[in-house]
Protein backbone atom coordinates (compact mmCIF):
# COMPACT_ATOMS: atom_id res chain seq x y z
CA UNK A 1 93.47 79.41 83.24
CA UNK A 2 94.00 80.27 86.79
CA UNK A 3 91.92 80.15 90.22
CA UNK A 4 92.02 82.39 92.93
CA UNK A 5 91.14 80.17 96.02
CA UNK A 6 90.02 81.98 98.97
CA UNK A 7 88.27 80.79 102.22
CA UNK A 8 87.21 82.32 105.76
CA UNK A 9 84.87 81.74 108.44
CA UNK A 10 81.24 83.33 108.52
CA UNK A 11 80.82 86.29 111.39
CA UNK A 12 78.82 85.93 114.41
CA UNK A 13 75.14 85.52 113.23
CA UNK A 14 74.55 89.38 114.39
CA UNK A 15 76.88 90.49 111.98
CA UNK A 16 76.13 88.12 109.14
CA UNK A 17 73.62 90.79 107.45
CA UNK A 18 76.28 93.19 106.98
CA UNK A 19 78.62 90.75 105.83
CA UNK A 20 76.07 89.66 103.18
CA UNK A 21 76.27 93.30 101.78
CA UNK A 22 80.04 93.68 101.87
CA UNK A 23 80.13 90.08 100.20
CA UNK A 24 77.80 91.02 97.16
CA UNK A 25 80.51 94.27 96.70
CA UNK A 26 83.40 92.47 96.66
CA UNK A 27 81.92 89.93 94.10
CA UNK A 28 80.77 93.38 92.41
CA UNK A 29 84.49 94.14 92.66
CA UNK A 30 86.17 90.90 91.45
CA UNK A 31 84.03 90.94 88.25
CA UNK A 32 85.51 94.02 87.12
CA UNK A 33 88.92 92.54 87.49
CA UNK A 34 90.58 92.10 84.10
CA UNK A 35 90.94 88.48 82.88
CA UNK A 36 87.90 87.51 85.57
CA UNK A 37 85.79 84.83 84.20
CA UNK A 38 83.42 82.81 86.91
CA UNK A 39 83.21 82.75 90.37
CA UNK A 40 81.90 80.27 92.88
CA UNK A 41 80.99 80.13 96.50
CA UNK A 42 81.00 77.01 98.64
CA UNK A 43 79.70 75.87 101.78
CA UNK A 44 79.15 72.66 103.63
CA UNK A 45 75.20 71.15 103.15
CA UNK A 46 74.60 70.84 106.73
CA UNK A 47 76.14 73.92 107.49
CA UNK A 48 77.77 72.52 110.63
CA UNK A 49 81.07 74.85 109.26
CA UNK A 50 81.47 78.64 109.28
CA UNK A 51 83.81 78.15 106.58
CA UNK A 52 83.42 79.64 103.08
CA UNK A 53 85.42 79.09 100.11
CA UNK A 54 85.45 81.25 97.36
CA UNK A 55 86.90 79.82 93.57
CA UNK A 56 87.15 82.89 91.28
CA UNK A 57 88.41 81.55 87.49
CA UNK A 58 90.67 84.23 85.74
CA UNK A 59 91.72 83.78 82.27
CA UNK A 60 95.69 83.47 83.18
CA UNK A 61 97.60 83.37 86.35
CA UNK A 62 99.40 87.09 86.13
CA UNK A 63 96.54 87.94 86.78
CA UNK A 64 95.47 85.93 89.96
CA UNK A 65 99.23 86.89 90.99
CA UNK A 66 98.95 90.95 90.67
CA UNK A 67 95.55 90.44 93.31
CA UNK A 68 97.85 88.43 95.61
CA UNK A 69 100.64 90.55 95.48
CA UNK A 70 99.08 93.85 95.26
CA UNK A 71 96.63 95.62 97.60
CA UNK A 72 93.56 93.98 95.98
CA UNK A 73 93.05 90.63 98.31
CA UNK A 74 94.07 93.16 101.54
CA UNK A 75 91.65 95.44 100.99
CA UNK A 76 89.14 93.11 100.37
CA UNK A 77 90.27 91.16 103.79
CA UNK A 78 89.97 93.49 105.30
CA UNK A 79 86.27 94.78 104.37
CA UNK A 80 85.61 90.95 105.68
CA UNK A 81 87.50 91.42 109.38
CA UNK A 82 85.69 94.45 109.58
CA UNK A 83 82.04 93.08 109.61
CA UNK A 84 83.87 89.67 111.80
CA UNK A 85 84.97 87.06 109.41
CA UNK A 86 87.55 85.09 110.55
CA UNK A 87 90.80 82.90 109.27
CA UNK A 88 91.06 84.19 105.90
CA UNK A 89 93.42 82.67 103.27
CA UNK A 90 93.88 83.18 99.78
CA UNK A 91 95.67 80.91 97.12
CA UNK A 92 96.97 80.93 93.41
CA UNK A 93 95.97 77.56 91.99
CA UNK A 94 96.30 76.35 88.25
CA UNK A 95 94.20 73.34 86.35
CA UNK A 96 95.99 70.35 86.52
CA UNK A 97 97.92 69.07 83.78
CA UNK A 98 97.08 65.58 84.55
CA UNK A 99 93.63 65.78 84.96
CA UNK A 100 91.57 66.62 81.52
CA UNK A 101 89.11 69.89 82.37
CA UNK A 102 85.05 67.88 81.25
C-alpha cells in the first residue's frame, strides 16, 4: 500500500468554479490509474486555509513512483496553475510499519 500525498492552495474565489471542473477531471483521471484504490480530499473546518490536501491510496508504491516521476503529476499541476492554484507539492508516502492500519 502506498499514498500519493498532494496539497495546494485554492484559486482566487473568481476562479474557483473552473477549478471545481478541472478538479472533478483529474479525480476522473487518477481513478483510471492502475493500482488506484481511494482517494480523499481535505480541508480545514473553518476554512480559514486555502490549502487542500489530496491522499490518493494505490495498491503498491511503483506505482505512486511512475506518477511522480513521469509526466502524470505535471500535467495535472499544471491543469491546477492554469485555473490559479497555488504552492503545489506532491509526496510518495507508505503505511507505517509501526503503527497497525484499524
Amino acid at each position: 500500500m502506498a499514498f500519493l500525498y498532494m496539497s495546494f492552495d485554492l484559486p482566487p474565489e473568481d476562479r474557483i468554479h473552473r477549478y471545481a471542473e478541472v478538479a472533478l477531471q483529474i479525480v476522473r483521471d487518477l481513478r483510471t490509474v492502475p493500482g488506484f484504490k481511494a482517494i480523499t480530499g481535505l480541508r480545514s473546518p473553518d476554512y480559514q486555509s486555502p490549502e487542500v490536501v489530496v491522499v490518493v491510496e494505490f495498491e503498491d508504491e511503483q506505482q505512486v513512483r511512475g506518477m511522480l516521476y513521469g509526466s502524470f503529476i505535471e500535467g495535472e499541476f499544471k491543469r491546477l496553475r492554469q485555473c490559479g492554484c497555488t504552492n503545489m507539492t506532491a509526496r510518495l508516502y507508505r503505511a507505517s510499519p509501526i503503527i497497525p492500519r484499524a
